[in-house]
Each structure stands twice: as structure tokens, then as C-alpha cells.
Protein backbone atom coordinates (compact mmCIF):
# COMPACT_ATOMS: atom_id res chain seq x y z
CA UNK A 1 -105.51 -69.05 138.43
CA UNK A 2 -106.57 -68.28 134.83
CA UNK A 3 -109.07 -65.85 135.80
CA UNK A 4 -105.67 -64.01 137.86
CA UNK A 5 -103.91 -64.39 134.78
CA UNK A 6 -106.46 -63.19 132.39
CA UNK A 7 -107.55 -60.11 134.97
CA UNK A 8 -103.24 -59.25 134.98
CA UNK A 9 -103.43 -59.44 131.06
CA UNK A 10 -106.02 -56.89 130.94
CA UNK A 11 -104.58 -54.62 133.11
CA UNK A 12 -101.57 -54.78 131.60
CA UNK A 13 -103.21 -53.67 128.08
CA UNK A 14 -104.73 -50.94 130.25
CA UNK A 15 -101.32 -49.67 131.26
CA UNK A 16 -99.28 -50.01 128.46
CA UNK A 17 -102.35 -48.27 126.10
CA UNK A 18 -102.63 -45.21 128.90
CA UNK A 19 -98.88 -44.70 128.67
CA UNK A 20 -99.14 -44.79 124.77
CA UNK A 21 -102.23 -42.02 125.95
CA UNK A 22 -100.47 -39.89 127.40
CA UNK A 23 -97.33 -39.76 125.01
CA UNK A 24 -100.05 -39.40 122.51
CA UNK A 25 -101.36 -36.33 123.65
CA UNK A 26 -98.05 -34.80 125.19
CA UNK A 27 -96.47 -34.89 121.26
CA UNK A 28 -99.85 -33.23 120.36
CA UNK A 29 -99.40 -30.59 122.76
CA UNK A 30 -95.80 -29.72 121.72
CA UNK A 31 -96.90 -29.78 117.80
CA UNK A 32 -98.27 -26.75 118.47
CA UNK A 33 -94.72 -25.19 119.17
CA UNK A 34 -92.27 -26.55 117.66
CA UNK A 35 -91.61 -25.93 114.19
CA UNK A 36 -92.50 -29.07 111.49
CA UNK A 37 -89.28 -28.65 110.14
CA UNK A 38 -87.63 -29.74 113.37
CA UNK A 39 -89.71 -32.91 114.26
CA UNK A 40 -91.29 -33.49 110.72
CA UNK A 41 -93.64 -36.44 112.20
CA UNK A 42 -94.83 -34.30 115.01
CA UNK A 43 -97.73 -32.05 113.18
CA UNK A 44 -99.58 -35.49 112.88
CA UNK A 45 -100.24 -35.92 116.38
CA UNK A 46 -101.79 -32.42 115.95
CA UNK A 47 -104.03 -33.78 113.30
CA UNK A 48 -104.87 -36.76 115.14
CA UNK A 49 -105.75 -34.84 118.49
CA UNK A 50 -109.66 -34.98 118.77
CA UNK A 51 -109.04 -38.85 118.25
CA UNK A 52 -105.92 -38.93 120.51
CA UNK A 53 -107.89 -36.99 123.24
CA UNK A 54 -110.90 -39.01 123.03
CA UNK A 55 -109.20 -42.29 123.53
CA UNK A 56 -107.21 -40.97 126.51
CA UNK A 57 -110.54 -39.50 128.10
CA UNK A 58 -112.30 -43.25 127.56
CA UNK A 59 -109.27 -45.08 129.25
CA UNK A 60 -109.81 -41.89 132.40
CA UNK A 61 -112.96 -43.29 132.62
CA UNK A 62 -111.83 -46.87 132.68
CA UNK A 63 -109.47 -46.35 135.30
CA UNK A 64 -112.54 -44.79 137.22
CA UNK A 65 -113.78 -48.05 136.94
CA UNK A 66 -110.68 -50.66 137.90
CA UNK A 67 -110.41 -47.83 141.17
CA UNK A 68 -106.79 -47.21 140.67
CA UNK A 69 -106.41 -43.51 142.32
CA UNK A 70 -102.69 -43.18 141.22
CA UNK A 71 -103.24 -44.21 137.11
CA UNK A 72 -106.70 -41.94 137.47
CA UNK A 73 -104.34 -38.62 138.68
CA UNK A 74 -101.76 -39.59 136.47
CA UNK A 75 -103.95 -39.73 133.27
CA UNK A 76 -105.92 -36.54 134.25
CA UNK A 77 -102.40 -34.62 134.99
CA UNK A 78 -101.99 -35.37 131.51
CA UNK A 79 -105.24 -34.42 130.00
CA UNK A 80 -104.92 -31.23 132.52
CA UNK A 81 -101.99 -29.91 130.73
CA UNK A 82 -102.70 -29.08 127.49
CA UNK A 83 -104.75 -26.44 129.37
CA UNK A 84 -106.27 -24.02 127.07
CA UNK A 85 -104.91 -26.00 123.89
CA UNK A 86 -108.04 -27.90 124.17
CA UNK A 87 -110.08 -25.23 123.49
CA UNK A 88 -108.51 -24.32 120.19
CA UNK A 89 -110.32 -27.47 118.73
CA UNK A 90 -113.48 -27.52 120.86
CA UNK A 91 -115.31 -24.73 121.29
CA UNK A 92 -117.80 -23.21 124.17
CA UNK A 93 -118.30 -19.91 123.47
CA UNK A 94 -121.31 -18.26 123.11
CA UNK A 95 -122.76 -14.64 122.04
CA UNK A 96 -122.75 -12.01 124.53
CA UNK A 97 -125.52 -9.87 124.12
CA UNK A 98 -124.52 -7.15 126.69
CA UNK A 99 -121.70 -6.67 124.32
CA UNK A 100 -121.36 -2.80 123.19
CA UNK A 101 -121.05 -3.15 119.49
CA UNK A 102 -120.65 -0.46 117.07
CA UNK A 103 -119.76 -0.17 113.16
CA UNK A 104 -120.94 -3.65 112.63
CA UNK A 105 -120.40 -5.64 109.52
CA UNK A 106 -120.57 -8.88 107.39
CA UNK A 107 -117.57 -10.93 106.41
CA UNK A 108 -117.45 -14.11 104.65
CA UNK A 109 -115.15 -16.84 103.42
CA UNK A 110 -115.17 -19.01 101.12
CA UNK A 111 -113.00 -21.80 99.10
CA UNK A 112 -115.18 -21.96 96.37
CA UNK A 113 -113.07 -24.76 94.02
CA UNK A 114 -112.81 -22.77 91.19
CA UNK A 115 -117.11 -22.77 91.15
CA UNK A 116 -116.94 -26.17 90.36
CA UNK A 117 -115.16 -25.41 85.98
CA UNK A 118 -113.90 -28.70 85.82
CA UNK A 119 -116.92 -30.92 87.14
CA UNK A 120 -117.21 -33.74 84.61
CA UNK A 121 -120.80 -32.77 83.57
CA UNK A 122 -120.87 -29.21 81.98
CA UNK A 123 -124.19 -28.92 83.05
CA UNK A 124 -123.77 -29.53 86.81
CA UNK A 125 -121.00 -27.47 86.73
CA UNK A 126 -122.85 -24.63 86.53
CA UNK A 127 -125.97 -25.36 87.98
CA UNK A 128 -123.40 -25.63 91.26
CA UNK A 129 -122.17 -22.28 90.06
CA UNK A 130 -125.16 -21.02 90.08
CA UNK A 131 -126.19 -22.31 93.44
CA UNK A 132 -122.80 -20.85 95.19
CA UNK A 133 -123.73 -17.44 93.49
CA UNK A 134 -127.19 -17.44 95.07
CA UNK A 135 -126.10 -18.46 98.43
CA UNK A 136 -123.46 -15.63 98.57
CA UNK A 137 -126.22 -13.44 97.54
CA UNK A 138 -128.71 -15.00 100.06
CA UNK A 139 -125.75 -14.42 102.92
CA UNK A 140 -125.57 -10.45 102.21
CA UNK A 141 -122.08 -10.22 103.73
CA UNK A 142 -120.28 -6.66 103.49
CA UNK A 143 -116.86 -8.49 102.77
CA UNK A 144 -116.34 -11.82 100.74
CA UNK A 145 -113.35 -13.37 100.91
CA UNK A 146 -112.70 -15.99 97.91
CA UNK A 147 -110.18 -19.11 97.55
CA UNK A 148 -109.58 -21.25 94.49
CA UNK A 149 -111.46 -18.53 93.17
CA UNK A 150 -111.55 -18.91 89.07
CA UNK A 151 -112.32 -16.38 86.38
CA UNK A 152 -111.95 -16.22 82.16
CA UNK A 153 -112.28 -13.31 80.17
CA UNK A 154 -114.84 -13.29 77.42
CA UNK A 155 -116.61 -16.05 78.99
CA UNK A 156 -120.25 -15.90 79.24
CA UNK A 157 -120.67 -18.87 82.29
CA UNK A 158 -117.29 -17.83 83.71
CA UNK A 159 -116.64 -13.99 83.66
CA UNK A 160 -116.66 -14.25 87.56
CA UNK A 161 -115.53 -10.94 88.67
CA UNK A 162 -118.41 -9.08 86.73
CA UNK A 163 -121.53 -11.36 87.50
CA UNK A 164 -119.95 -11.21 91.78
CA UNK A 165 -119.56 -7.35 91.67
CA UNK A 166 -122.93 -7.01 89.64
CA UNK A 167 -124.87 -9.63 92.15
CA UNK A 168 -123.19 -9.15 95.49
CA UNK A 169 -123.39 -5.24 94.98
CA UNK A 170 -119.43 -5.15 95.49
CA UNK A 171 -118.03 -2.27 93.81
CA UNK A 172 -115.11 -2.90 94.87
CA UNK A 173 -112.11 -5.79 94.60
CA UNK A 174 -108.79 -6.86 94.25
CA UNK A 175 -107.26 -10.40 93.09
CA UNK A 176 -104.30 -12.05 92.82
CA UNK A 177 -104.72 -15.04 90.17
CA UNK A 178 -102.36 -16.89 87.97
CA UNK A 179 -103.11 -16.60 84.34
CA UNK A 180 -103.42 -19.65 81.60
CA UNK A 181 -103.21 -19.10 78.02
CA UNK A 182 -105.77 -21.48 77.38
CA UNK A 183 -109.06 -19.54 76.69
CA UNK A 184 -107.86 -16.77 79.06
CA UNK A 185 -108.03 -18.90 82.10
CA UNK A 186 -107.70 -17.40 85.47
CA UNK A 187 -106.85 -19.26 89.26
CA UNK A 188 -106.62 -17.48 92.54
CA UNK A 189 -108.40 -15.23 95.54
CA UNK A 190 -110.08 -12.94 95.18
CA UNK A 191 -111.51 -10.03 98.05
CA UNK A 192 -114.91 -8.40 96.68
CA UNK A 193 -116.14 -5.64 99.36
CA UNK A 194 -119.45 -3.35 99.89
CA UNK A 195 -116.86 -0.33 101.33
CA UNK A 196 -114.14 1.23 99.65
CA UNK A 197 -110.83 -0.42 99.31
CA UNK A 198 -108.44 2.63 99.92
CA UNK A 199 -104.86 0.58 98.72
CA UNK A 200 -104.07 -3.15 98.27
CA UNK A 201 -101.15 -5.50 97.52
CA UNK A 202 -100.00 -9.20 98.58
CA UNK A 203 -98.01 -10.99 100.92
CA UNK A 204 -95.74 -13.09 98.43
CA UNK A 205 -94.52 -16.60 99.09
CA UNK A 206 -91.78 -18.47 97.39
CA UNK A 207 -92.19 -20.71 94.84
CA UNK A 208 -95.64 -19.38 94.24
CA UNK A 209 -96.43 -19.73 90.62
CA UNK A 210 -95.84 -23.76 91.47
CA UNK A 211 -98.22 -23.82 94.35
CA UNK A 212 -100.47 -21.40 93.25
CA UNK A 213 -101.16 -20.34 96.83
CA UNK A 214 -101.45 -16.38 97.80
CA UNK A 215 -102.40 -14.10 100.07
CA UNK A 216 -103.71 -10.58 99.45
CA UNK A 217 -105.01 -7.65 101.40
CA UNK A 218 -106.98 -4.76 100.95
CA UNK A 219 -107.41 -1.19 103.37
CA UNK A 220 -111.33 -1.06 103.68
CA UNK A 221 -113.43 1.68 104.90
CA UNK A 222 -115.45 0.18 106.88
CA UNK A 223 -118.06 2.35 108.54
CA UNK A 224 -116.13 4.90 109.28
CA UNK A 225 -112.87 3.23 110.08
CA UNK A 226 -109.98 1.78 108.00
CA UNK A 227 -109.53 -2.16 108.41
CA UNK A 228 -107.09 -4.19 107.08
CA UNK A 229 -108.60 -7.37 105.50
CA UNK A 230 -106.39 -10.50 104.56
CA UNK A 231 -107.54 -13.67 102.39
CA UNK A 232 -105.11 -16.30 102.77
CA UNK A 233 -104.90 -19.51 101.12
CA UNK A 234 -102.02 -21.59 102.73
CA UNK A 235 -100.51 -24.73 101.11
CA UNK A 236 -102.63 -27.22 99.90
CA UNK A 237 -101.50 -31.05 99.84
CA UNK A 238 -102.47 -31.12 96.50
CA UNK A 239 -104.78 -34.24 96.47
CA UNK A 240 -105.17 -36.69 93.86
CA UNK A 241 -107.88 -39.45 92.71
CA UNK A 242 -106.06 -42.22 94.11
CA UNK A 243 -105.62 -40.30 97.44
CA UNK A 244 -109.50 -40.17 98.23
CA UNK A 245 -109.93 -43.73 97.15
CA UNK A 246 -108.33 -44.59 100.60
CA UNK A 247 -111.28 -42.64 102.17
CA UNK A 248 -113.44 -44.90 100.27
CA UNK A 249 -115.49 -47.51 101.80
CA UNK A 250 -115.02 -49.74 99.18
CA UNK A 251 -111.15 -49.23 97.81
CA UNK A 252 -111.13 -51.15 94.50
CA UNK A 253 -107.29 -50.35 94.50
CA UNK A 254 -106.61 -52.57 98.53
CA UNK A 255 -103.54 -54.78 97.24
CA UNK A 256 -101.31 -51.40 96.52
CA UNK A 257 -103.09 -49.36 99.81
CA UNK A 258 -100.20 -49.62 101.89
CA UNK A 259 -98.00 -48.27 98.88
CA UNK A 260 -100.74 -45.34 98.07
CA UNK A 261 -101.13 -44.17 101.98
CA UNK A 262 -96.96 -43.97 102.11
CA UNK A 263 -97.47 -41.64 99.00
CA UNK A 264 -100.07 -39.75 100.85
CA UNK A 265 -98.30 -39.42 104.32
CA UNK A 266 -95.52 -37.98 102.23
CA UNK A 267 -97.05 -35.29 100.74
CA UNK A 268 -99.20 -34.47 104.06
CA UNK A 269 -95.29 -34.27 105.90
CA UNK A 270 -93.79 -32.32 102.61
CA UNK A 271 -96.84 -29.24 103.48
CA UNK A 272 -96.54 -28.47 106.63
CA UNK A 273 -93.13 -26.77 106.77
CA UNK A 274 -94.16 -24.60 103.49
CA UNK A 275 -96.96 -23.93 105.72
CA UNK A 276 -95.33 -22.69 108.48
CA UNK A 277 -93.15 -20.85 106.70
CA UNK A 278 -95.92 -19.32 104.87
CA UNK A 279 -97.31 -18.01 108.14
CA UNK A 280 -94.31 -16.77 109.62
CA UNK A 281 -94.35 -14.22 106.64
CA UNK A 282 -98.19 -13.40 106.61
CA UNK A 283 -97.89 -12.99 110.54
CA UNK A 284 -94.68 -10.84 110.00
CA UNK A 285 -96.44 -8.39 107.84
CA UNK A 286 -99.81 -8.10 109.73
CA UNK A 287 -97.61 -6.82 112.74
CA UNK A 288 -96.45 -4.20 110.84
CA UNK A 289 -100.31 -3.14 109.66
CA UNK A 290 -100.92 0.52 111.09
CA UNK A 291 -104.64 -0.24 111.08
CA UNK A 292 -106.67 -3.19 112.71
CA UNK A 293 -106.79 -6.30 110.77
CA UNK A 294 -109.05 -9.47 109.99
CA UNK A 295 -107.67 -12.79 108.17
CA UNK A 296 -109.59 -14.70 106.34
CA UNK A 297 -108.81 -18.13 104.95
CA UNK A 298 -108.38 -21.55 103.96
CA UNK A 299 -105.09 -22.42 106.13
CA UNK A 300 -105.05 -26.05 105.23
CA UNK A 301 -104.41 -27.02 108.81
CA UNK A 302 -106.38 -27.97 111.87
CA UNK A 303 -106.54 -25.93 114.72
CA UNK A 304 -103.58 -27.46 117.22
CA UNK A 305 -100.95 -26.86 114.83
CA UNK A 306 -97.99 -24.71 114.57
CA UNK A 307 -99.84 -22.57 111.55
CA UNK A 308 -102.85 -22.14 113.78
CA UNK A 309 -100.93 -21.13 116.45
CA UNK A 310 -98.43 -18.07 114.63
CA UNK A 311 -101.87 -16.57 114.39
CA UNK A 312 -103.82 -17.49 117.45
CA UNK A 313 -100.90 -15.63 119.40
CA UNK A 314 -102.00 -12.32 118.78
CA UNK A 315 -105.44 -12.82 117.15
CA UNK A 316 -108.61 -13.87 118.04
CA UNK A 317 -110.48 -17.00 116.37
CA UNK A 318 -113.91 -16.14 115.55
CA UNK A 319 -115.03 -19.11 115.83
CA UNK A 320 -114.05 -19.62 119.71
CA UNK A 321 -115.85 -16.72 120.58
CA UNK A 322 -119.43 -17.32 119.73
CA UNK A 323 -119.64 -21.23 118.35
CA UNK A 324 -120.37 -24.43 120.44
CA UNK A 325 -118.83 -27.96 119.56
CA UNK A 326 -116.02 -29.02 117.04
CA UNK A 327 -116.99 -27.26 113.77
CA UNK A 328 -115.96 -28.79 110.16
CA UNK A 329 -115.09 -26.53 107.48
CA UNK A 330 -113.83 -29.24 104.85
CA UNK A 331 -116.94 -30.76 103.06
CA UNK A 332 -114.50 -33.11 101.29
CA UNK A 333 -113.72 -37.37 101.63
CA UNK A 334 -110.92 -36.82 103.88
CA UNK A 335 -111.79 -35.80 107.70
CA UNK A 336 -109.96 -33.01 107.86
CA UNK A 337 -112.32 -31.04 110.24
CA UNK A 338 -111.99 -27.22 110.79
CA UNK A 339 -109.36 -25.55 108.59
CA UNK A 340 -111.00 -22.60 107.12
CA UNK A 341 -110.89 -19.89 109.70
CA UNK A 342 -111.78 -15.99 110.68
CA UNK A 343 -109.29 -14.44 113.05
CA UNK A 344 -109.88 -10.52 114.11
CA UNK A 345 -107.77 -7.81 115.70
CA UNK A 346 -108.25 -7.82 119.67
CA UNK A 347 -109.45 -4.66 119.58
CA UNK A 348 -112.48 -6.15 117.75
CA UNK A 349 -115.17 -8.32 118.76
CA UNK A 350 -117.36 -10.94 116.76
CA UNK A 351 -120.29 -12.78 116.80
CA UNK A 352 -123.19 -14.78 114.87
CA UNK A 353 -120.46 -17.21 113.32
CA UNK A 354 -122.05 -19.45 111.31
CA UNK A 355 -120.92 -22.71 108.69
CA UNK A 356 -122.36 -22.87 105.64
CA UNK A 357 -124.97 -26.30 105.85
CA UNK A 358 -125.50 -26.95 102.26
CA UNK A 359 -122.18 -28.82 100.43
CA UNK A 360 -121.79 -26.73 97.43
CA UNK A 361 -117.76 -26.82 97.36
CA UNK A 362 -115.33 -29.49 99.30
CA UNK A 363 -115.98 -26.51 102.10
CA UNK A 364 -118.05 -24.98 103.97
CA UNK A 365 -118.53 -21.40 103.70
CA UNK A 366 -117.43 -19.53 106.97
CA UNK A 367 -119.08 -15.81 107.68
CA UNK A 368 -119.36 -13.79 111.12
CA UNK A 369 -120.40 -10.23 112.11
CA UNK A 370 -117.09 -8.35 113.18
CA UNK A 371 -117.73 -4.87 115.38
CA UNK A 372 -115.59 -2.31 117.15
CA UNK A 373 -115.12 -3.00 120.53
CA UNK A 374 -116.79 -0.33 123.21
């Protein structure tokens, strides 16, 4: 009798957690289309779907197990319907090298956290300078595309836009940055380029000397034709000390946790409406771009999310098409996963994506070869 009881129990837990499953997943499915402003709780399920999905695919395989036919269809109806959304967050592309490519080049991005100015010890601080200007140099992209980019006049560690276009060979650039009055301080993005930059200008958003978040563009001539290049830095949750300290293994700070991760949750909700309203402009104006375009970017949001999707509708992620697995662009405490992306015109093709390995900046550098369709 107490094994019956016991063997009910369990199967009751099983139940009750595959219906929590399933809701799970359906709300991350539908974050992807509704607006955050509408169901402000909703973009977390978005955030939380490579955990959401896993657990839901480890209680499929349970029910494989316990031999129940009708809770095995109805979990993988379930996992069956997000369809293509999974593959917005897990790759399986590969490079095709049949592919007719032609006027082939280099872009890169990269958040760069202001090359690492206010790192406690002077001298790391630029010794990790350093090491982020010889990697760009080592990567010998055509295009770099910079966020949290930082520059100050008369500086001899920090005059940032001379050393780049003197190292990186780019002639060429345009930058929207914010400017301090304290020793001629400078905070932005930046676009350096190898090809011409035929006109320029910015996508504003509102607010934006408080959130210090832009987005630029330049009209490159790129071998032969004229490409519009964006580089996009979307709203940041603006992170502080005692936010990372709940990454921590060790939180000396436990007894006011609860009180700290309320704070955090808050600010995570307050972002992604800005966000989305941030993209509905950027995607706005690249509709309206007479020439093919490429976005570059730190979008501050994972890939099944209502941001990701406003530009997944007409563009194609770089990533998808030639990378394997999950990818992580944040190098930083919280697991934020990929959130630094390369989208490209259709009419374009891309390959040899690759993710920066070395942690220089709290993300990874992003770079792919972009070519003209044939």
C-alpha cells in the first residue's frame, strides 16, 4: 500500500511539473511577440528558455520511461511548437562551401568597456588596453564596429580614435559619444572602416544623454558596392556591485539577497520596453535604407525576445548561418549568454563566424566574413 502511495506521489510530481513545462515554454514562445510593455513579466520566460526547454526535454524523456503514450505526445506537441523559435537560440548551421561569394569582407564587433579606463589598477588597465588593441589588429577585419567605446583628447594612453585608425589601417570613422568635462572625457560607439564612408548620421533614441545608448550608421564602399553599416548599442540594465554579488558563489551580503534580487528583477523588467522601443525605431529606419544593410551590436537581449525578433523578421543572424551550439557573447558574472549579434541584408550571405576566446572585456568579440550573394 505505501509503495502504491509513494509510486501515485511521484507521478503526481511528474504531472503537475510537466504542466508547469509546458506553460513554461508556451509563455516563452509568445515573449517573442508580444510587446514587454503589455505582459511586463513575460520577456523573462524568454531569458529563461534554454533552462525552461531543457527541463521540459528531461521530463519527455521521463515520460519515455513511466510508458505513458498520451503525457509523451502531449509534452512533445508542446516542445513541437515553438517550431523554428528553437533555432534562434541553438544553432546548426554550417559553412557552405559551394556558396558563390563575391566582394567579400571582414566585419567585427565589439563592446569593448570603455578599454577597461576605470580598472582599479592603472597599470592593468592598460596592459588590457593594450591586449584588445592587438587582438583587433591580429583579427584584420575590414569593418570594426565599437560599443562602450571611450576616447580623451590630449591623452597619451587614451587618444583612442588616433592609435585605432593608425593600427587598424582605418582611414575612415564616425562616432557618436557623449562628452565629460572632466579631462575631455569621451563615451560611446564608434564605426572605424578600411573603405570609404560616403555619408553618416544616427538613429536617435529618447532620453539618450541619460542612457547613454546610440546607434549610428555609416554608407561604406565596400568593394565596389555601397553598404549600409549599423552599430547599435541597445539598453543596458545598468549593473551595479551589489548586483553581481548575487552571481557570487560566496555572497557575503545573503541576509538582504532577497531584498537585492527584487532590486535587480526591477531594473531587468524596467529595460526591456526601452528596448523594444529602441528597436522599433532602428528597424523603422533600416527599411527605409536604399542600399543593403548589416547591424552590428550589443542588443542587451537574448535571442527569443521581442528585440531579437523586430530584427530577425527581415534579417538574417550571422550567427545561425555558419555556427554550431549555443554561443555566449557576454564574458561577464551574470549568464546572460548570446546578446551581441551580426544580422545582414538577405541579399547577402555570411560565413566563418567566429567568438572571440580570450576574455579581454565582459564580451566576447563577434566578427564574420559578409559577401554578395551570386
Amino acid at each position: 500500500m505505501k509503495l502504491l502511495k509513494r509510486i501515485f506521489r511521484l507521478k503526481t510530481i511528474l504531472i503537475v511539473s510537466s504542466i508547469l513545462s509546458i506553460c513554461a515554454l508556451t509563455l516563452s514562445y509568445l515573449s517573442v511577440f508580444v510587446h514587454p510593455e503589455t505582459m511586463r513579466f513575460l520577456p523573462l520566460f524568454g531569458l529563461g528558455y534554454l533552462i525552461i526547454v531543457a527541463i521540459h526535454i528531461l521530463l519527455l524523456i521521463t515520460w519515455v520511461f513511466v510508458k505513458s503514450r498520451i503525457w509523451l505526445w502531449v509534452m512533445l506537441g508542446a516542445l513541437l511548437l515553438g517550431g523554428n523559435l528553437h533555432f534562434r537560440s541553438i544553432s546548426i548551421g554550417w559553412d557552405d562551401e559551394n556558396t558563390l561569394k563575391s566582394q567579400e569582407y571582414k566585419v567585427l564587433s565589439y563592446n569593448v568597456r570603455l578599454f577597461d579606463v576605470y580598472n582599479p589598477s592603472s597599470k592593468n588597465a592598460l596592459e588590457n588596453k593594450e591586449a584588445i588593441f592587438n587582438f583587433l589588429k591580429s583579427s584584420n577585419a575590414d569593418i570594426y564596429c565599437f560599443q562602450e567605446f571611450y576616447h580623451q583628447d590630449g591623452s597619451d594612453e587614451y587618444n583612442t580614435k588616433e592609435t585605432l585608425t593608425d593600427r587598424l589601417k582605418t582611414p575612415y570613422h564616425h562616432a557618436r559619444l557623449s562628452v565629460s568635462d572632466y579631462r575631455k572625457q569621451s563615451f560611446g560607439v564608434a564605426i572605424f572602416s578600411k573603405h570609404k564612408i560616403v555619408s553618416q548620421g544616427e538613429v536617435s533614441f529618447d532620453e539618450v544623454e541619460k542612457t547613454f545608448n546610440y546607434c549610428i550608421y555609416v554608407d561604406v564602399v565596400a568593394k565596389k558596392d555601397t553598404v549600409r553599416i549599423y552599430n547599435v548599442h541597445l539598453q543596458s540594465i545598468h549593473f551595479q556591485k551589489d548586483d553581481y554579488a548575487l552571481f557570487n558563489e560566496e555572497n557575503p551580503q545573503a541576509s538582504n539577497e532577497n531584498s537585492q534580487a527584487f532590486k535587480l528583477l526591477k531594473k531587468v523588467l524596467v529595460a526591456y520596453p526601452i528596448r523594444a522601443e529602441q528597436a522599433r525605431k532602428l528597424t523603422e529606419h533600416m527599411k527605409s535604407s536604399p542600399f543593403p544593410i548589416i547591424v552590428c551590436g550589443d542588443f542587451n537581449d537574448a535571442p527569443m525576445s521581442y528585440t531579437y525578433n523586430r530584427f530577425h523578421r527581415f534579417l538574417d543572424d550571422a550567427f545561425l548561418n555558419t555556427s554550431f551550439g549555443i554561443g555566449r557573447t557576454y564574458a561577464g558574472k551574470v549568464p546572460a549568454g548570446r546578446i551581441d549579434y551580426i544580422f545582414h541584408d538577405q541579399s547577402m550571405g555570411s560565413s566563418n563566424f567566429v567568438i572571440q576566446e580570450g576574455k579581454l572585456s565582459d564580451h566576447y568579440a563577434i566578427s564574420c566574413s559578409i559577401f554578395k550573394k551570386e
